[in-house]
C-alpha atoms as a PDB file:
ATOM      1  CA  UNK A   1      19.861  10.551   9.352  1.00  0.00           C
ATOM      2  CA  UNK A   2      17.083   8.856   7.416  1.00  0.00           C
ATOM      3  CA  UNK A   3      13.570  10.281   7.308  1.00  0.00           C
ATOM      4  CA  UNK A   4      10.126   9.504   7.767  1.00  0.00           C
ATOM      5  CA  UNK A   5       9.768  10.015   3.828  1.00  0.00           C
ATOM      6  CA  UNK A   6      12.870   8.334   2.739  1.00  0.00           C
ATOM      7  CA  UNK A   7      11.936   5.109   4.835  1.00  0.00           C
ATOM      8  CA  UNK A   8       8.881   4.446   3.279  1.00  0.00           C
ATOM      9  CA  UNK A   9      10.190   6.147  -0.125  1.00  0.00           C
ATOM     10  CA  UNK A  10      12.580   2.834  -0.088  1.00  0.00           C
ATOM     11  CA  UNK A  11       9.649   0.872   1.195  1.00  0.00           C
ATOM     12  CA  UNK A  12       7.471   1.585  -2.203  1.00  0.00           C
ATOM     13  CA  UNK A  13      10.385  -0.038  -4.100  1.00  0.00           C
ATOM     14  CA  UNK A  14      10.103  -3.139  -2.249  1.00  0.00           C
ATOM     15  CA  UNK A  15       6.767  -3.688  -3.776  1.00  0.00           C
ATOM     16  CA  UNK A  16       8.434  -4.100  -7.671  1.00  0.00           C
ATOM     17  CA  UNK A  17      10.894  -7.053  -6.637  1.00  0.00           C
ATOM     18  CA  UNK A  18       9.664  -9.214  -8.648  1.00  0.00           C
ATOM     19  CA  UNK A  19       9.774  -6.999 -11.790  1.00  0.00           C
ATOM     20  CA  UNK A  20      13.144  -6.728 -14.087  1.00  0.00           C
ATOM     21  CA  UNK A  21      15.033  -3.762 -12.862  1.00  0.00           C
ATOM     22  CA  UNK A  22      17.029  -1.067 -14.679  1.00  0.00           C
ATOM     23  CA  UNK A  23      19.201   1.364 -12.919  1.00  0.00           C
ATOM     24  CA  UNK A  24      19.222   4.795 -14.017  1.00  0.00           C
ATOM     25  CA  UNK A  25      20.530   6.593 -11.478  1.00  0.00           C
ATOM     26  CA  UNK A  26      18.773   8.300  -9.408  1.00  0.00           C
ATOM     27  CA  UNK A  27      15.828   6.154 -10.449  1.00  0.00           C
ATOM     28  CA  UNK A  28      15.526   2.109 -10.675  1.00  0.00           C
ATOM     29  CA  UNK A  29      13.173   1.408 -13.659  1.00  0.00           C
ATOM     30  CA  UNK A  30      10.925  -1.926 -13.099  1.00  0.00           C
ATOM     31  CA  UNK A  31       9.368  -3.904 -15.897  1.00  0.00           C
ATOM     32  CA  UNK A  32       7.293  -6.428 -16.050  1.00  0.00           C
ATOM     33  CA  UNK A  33       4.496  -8.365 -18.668  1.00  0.00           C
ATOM     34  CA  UNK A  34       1.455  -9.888 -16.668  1.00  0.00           C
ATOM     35  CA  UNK A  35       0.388 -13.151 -17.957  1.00  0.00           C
ATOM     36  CA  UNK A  36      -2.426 -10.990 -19.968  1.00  0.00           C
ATOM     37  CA  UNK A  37       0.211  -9.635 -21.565  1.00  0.00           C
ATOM     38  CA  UNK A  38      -0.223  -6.140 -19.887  1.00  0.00           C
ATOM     39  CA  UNK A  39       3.124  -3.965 -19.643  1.00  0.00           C
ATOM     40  CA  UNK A  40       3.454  -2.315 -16.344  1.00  0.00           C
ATOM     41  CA  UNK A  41       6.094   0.121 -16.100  1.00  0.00           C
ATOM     42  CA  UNK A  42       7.303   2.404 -13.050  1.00  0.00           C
ATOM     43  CA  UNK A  43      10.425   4.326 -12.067  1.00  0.00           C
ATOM     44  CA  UNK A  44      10.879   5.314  -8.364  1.00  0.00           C
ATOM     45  CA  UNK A  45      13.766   7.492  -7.232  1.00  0.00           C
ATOM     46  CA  UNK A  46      15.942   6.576  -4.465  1.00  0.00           C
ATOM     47  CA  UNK A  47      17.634   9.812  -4.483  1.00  0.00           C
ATOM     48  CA  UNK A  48      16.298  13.517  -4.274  1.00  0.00           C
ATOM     49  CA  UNK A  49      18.268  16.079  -6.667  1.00  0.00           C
ATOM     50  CA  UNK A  50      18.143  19.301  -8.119  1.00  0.00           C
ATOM     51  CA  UNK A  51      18.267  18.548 -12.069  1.00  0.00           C
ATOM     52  CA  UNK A  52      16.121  15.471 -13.162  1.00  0.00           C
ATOM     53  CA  UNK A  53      16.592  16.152 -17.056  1.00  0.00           C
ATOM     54  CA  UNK A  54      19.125  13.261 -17.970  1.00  0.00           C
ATOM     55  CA  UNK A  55      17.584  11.194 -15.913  1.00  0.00           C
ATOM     56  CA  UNK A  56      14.166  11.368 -17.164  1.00  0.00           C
ATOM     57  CA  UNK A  57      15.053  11.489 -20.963  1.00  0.00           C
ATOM     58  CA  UNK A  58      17.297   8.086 -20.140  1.00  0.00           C
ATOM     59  CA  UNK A  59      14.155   6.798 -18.834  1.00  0.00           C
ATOM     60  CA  UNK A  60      11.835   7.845 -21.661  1.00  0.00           C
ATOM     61  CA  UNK A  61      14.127   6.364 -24.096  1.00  0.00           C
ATOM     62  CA  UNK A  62      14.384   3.014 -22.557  1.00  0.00           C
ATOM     63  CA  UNK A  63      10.801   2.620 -22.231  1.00  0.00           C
ATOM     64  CA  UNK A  64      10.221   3.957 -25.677  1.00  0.00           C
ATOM     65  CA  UNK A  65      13.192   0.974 -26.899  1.00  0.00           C
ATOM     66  CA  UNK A  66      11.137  -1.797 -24.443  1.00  0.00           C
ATOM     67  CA  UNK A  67       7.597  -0.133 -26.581  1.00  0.00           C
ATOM     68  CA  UNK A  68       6.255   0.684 -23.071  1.00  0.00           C
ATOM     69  CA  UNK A  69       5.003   4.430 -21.503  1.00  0.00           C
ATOM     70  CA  UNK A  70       6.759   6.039 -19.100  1.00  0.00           C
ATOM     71  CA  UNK A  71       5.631   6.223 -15.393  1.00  0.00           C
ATOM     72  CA  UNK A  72       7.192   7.969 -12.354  1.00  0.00           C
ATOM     73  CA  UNK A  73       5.927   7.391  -8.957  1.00  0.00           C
ATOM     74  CA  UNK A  74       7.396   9.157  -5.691  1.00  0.00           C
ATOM     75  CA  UNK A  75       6.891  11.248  -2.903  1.00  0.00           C
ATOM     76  CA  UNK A  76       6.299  14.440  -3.210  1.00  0.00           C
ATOM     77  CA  UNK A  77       8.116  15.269   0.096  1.00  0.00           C
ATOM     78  CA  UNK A  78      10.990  13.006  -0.808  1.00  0.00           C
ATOM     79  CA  UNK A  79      11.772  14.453  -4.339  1.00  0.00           C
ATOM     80  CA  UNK A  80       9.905  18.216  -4.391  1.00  0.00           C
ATOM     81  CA  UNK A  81      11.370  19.399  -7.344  1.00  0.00           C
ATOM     82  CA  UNK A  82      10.640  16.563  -9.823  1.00  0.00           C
ATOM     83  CA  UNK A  83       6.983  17.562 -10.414  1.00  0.00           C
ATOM     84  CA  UNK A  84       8.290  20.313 -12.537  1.00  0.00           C
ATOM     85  CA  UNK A  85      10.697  18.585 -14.364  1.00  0.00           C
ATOM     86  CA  UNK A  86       8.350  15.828 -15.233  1.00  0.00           C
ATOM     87  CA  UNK A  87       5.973  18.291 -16.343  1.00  0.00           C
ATOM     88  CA  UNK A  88       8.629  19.865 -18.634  1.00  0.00           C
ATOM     89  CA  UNK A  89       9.176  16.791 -20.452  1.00  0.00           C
ATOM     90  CA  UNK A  90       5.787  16.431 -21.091  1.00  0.00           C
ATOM     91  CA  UNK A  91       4.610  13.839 -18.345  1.00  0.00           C
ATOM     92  CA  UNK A  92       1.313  14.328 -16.881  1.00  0.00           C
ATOM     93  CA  UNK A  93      -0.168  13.807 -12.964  1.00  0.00           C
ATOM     94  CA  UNK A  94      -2.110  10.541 -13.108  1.00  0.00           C
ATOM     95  CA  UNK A  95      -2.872   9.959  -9.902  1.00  0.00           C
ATOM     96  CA  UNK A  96      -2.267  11.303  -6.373  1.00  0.00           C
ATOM     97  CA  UNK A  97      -3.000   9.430  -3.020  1.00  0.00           C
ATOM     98  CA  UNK A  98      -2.580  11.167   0.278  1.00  0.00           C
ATOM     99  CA  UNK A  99       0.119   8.389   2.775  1.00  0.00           C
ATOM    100  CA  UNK A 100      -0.656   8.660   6.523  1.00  0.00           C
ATOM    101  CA  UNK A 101       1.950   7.122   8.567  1.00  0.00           C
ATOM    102  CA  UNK A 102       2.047   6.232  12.432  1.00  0.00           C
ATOM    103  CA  UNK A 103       5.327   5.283  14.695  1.00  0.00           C
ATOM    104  CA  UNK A 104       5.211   3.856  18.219  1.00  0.00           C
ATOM    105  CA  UNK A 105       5.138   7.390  19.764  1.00  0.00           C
ATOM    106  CA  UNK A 106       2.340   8.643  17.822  1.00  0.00           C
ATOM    107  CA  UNK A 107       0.074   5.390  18.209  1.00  0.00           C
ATOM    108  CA  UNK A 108      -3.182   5.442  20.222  1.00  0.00           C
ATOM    109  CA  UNK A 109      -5.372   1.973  20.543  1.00  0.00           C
ATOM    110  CA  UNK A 110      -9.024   2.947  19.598  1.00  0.00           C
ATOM    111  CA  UNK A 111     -11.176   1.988  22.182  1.00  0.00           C
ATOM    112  CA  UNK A 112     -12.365  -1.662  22.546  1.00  0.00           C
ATOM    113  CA  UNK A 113     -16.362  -2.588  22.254  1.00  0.00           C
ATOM    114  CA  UNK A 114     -17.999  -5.914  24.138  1.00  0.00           C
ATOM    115  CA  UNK A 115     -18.189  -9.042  21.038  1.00  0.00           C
ATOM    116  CA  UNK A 116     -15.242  -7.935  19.356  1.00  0.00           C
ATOM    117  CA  UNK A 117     -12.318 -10.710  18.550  1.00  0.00           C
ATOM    118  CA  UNK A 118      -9.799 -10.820  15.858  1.00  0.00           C
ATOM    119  CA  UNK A 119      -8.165 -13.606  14.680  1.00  0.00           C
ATOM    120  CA  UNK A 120      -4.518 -13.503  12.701  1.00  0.00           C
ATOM    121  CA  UNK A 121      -4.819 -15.579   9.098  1.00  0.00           C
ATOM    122  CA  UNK A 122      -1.061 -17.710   8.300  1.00  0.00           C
ATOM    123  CA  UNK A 123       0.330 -20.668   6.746  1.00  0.00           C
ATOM    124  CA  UNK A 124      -1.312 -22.836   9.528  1.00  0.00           C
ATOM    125  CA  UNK A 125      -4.770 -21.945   8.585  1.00  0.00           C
ATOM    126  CA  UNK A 126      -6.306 -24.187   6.224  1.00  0.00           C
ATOM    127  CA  UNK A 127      -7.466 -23.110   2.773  1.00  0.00           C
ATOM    128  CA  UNK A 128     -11.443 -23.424   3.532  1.00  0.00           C
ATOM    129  CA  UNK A 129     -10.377 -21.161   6.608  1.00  0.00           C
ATOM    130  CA  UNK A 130      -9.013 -18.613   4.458  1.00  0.00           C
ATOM    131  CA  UNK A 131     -11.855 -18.643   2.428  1.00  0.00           C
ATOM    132  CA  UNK A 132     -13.874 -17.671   4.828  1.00  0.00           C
ATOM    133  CA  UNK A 133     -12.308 -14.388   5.323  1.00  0.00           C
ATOM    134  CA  UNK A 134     -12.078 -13.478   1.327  1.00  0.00           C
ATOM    135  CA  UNK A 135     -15.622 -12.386   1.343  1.00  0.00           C
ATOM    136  CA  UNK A 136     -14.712  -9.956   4.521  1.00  0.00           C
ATOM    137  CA  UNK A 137     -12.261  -8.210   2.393  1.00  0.00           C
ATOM    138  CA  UNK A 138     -14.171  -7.902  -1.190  1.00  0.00           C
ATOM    139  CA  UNK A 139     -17.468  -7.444  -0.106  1.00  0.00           C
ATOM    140  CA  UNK A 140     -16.063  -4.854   2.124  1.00  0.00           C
ATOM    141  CA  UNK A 141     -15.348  -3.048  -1.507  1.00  0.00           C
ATOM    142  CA  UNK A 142     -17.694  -4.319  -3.823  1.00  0.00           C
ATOM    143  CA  UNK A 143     -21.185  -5.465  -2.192  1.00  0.00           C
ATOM    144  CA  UNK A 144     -22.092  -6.722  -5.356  1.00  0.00           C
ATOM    145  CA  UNK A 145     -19.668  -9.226  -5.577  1.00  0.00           C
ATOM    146  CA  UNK A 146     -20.790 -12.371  -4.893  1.00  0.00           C
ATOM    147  CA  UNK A 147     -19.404 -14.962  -2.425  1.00  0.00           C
ATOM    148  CA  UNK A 148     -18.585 -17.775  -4.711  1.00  0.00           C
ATOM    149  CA  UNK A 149     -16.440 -15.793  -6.861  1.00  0.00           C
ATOM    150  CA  UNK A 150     -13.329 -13.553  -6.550  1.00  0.00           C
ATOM    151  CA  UNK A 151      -9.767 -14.898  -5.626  1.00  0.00           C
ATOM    152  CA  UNK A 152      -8.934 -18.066  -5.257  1.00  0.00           C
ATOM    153  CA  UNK A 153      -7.783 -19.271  -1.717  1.00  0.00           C
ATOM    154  CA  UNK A 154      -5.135 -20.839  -2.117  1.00  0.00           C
ATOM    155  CA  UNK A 155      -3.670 -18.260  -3.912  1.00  0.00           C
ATOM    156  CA  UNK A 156      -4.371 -15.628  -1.177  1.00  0.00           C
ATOM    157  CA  UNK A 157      -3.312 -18.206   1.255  1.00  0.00           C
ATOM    158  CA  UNK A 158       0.412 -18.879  -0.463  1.00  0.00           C
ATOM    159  CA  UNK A 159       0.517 -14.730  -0.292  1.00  0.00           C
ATOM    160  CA  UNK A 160       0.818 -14.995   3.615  1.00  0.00           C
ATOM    161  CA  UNK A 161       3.636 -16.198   3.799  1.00  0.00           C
ATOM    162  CA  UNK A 162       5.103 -12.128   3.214  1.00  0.00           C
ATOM    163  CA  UNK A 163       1.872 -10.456   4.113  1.00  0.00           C
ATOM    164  CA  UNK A 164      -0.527 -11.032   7.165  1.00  0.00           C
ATOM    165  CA  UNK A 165      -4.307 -10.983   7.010  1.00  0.00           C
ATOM    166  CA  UNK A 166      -6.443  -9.808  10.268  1.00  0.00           C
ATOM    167  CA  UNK A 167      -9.931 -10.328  10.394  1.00  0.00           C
ATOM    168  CA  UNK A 168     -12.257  -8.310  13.307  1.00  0.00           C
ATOM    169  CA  UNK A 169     -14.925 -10.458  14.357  1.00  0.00           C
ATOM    170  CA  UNK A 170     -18.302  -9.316  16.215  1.00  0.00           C
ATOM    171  CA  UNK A 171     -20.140 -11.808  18.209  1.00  0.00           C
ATOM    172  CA  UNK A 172     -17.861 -14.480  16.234  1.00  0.00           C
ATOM    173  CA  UNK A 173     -19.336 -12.752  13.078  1.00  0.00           C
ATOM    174  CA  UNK A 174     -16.626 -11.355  10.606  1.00  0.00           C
ATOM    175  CA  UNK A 175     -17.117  -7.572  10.654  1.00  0.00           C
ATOM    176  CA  UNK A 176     -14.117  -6.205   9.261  1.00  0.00           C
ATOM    177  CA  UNK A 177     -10.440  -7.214   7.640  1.00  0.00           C
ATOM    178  CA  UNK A 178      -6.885  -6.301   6.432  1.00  0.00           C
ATOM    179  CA  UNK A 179      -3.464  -6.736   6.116  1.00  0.00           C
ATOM    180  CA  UNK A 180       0.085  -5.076   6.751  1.00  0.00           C
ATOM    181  CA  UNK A 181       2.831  -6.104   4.126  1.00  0.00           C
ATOM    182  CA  UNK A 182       5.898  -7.729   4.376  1.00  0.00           C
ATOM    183  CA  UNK A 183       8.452  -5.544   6.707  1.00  0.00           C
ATOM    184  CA  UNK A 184      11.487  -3.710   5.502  1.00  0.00           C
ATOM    185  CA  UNK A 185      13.640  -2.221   7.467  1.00  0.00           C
ATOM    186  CA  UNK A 186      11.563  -1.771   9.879  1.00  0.00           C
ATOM    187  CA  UNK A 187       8.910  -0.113   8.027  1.00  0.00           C
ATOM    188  CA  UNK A 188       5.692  -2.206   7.033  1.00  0.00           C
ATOM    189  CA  UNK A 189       2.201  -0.928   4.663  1.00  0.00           C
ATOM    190  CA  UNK A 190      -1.115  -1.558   6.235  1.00  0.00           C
ATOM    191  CA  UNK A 191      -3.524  -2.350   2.691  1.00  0.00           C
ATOM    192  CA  UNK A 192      -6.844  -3.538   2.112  1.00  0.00           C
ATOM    193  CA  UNK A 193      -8.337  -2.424   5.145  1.00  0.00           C
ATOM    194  CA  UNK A 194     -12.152  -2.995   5.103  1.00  0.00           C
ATOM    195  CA  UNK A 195     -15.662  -3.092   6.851  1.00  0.00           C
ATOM    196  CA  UNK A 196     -18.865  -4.673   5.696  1.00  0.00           C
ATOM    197  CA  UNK A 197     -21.369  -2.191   4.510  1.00  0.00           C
ATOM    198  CA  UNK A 198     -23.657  -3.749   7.311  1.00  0.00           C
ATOM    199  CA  UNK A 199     -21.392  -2.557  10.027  1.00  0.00           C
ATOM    200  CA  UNK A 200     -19.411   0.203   8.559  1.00  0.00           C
ATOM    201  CA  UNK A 201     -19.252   3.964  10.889  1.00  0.00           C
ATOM    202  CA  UNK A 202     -19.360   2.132  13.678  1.00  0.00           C
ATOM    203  CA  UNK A 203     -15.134   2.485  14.407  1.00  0.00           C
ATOM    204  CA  UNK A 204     -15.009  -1.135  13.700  1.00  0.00           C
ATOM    205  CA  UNK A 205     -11.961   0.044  10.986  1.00  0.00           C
ATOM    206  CA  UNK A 206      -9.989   1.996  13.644  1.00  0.00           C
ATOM    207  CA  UNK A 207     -10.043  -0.592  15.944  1.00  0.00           C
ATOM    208  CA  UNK A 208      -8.428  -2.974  13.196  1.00  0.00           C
ATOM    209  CA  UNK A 209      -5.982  -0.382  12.147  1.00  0.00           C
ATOM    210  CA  UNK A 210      -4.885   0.097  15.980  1.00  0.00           C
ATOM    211  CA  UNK A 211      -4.640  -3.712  16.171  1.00  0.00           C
ATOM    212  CA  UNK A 212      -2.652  -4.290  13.076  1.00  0.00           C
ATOM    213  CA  UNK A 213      -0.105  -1.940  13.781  1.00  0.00           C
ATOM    214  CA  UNK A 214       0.480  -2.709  17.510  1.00  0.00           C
ATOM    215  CA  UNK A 215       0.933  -6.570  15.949  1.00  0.00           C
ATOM    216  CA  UNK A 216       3.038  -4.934  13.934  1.00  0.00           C
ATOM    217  CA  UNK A 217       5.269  -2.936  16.631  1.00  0.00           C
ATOM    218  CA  UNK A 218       5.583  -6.027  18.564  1.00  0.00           C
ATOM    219  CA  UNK A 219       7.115  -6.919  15.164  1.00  0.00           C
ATOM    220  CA  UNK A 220       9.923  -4.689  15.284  1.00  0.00           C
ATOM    221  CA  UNK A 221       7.841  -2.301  13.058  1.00  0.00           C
ATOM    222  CA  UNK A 222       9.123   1.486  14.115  1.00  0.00           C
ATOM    223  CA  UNK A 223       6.909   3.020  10.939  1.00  0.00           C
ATOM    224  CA  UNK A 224       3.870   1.776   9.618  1.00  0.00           C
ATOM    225  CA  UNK A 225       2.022   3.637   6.756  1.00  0.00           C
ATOM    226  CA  UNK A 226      -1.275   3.479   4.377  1.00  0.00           C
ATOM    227  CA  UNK A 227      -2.248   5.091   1.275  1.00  0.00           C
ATOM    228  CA  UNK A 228      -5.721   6.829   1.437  1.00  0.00           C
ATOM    229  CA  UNK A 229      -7.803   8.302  -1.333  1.00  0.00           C
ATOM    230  CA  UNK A 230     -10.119  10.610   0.862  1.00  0.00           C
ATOM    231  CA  UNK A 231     -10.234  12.837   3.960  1.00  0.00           C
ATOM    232  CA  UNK A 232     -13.092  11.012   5.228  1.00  0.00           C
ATOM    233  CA  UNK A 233     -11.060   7.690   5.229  1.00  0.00           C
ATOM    234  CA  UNK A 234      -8.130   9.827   6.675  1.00  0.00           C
ATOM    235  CA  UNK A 235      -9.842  11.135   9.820  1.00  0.00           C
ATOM    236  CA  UNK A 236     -10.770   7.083  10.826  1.00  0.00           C
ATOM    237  CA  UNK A 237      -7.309   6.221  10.747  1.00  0.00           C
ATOM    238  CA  UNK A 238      -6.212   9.523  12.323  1.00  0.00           C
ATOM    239  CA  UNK A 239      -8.131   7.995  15.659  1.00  0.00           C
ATOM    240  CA  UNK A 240      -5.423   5.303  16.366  1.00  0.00           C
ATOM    241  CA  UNK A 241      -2.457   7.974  16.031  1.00  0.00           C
ATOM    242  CA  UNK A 242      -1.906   7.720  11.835  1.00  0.00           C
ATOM    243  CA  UNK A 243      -1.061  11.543  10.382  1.00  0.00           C
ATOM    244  CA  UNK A 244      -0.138  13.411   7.255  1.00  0.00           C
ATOM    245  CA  UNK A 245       3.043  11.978   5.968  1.00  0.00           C
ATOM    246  CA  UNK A 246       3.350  12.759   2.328  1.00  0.00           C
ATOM    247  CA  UNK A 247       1.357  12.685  -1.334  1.00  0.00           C
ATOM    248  CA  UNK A 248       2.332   9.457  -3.586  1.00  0.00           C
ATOM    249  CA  UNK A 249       1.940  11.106  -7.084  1.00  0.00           C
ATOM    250  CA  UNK A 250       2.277   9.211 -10.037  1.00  0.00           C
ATOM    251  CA  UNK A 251       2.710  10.726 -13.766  1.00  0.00           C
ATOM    252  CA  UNK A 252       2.820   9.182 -16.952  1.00  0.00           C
ATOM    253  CA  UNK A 253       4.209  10.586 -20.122  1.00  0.00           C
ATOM    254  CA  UNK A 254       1.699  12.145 -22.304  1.00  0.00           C
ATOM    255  CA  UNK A 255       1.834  10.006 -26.008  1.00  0.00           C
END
């Protein structure tokens, strides 16, 4: 039987399709040049096993053939012995996000609050509408950004058609935003989840997180997951029925 890990373990490789792939078993090895010419490089594995040493020297030598550094990303439940390996062969920890997951059994909707509406973004949306929720979901990050600037709409409109946006609305007012990701087997990542510094600790974010994923249930979503890089971001999500899942490490060989 597949578990929790290994579900969104092959969910994470969904996110490199549109990278050239190299199989080196147990890990696929994806490629790709940005148009600025950047290299990015990953190999996830999509099988735990005791020794990792061929694999990871076959994988440092094709990267050092394509003139590109070697990165490893997994979970550290799915694959608890590669750490050490990696470390042995001289790659080191580079960075290490904590993955809260949630399935329909372990879901609680956070309470609802009088004013609050949220509206679902798509293809039938026009591109002035989706405009208007692109300064919900960068401001929510960077306050300093300002409104005329940032991605273009179109762009983040043509990237509905796998992903879908949410925006949280107070008094008709956009408060808060985010998306899940395409779905995968039945398994789908909530990203980019945001509130406006103006209306932030008020559990405006919990109540979008409990939306998005009962959208996504009625989706035939059985597992939806995020990536978190603090407690305090943990415990809001924790309110709508999210919980320890795993630690997404990534390492990089040391030049």
């Amino acid at each position: 039987m597949t578990t929790l890990t290994q579900r969104i373990q092959n969910y994470l490789h969904t996110k490199y399709r549109q990278h050239t792939i190299i199989d080196v078993p147990p890990f696929q090895l994806y490629l790709r040049r940005t148009e600025a010419h950047d290299v990015i490089t990953a190999a996830l594995p999509y099988q735990n096993q005791s020794n990792w040493q061929v694999a990871l020297e076959q994988i440092i030598a094709t990267c050092q053939q394509q003139e590109r550094t070697a990165r490893v990303q997994f979970l550290d439940t799915f694959a608890p012995t590669l750490p050490l390996a990696l470390k042995n062969l001289g790659f080191r920890q580079i960075e290490k996000r904590t993955v809260l997951a949630c399935t329909p059994a372990t879901y609680r909707p956070a309470p609802s609050m009088p004013g609050l509406s949220t509206i679902i973004l798509s293809q039938q949306f026009s591109a002035d509408d989706v405009h208007s929720e692109l300064p919900t979901r960068e401001l929510g990050f960077n306050p300093e950004m300002a409104r005329a600037g940032g991605t273009d709409a179109l762009t983040f409109q043509h990237s509905l058609m796998t992903d879908r946006a949410f925006v949280l609305r107070l008094n008709r007012e956009a408060v808060a935003a985010g998306m899940f990701g395409e779905i995968h087997e039945n398994v789908t990542e909530l990203v980019g989840v945001t509130t406006l510094p103006a209306f932030r600790r008020r559990g405006f974010a919990a109540y979008l997180t409990g939306y998005m994923t009962q959208v996504a249930f009625a989706r035939q979503v059985d597992v939806a997951f995020m990536l978190v890089d603090t407690e305090t971001a943990a415990n809001v999500f924790k309110r709508v029925g999210y919980s320890f899942c795993a630690t997404l490490l990534s390492y990089q060989l040391e030049n």
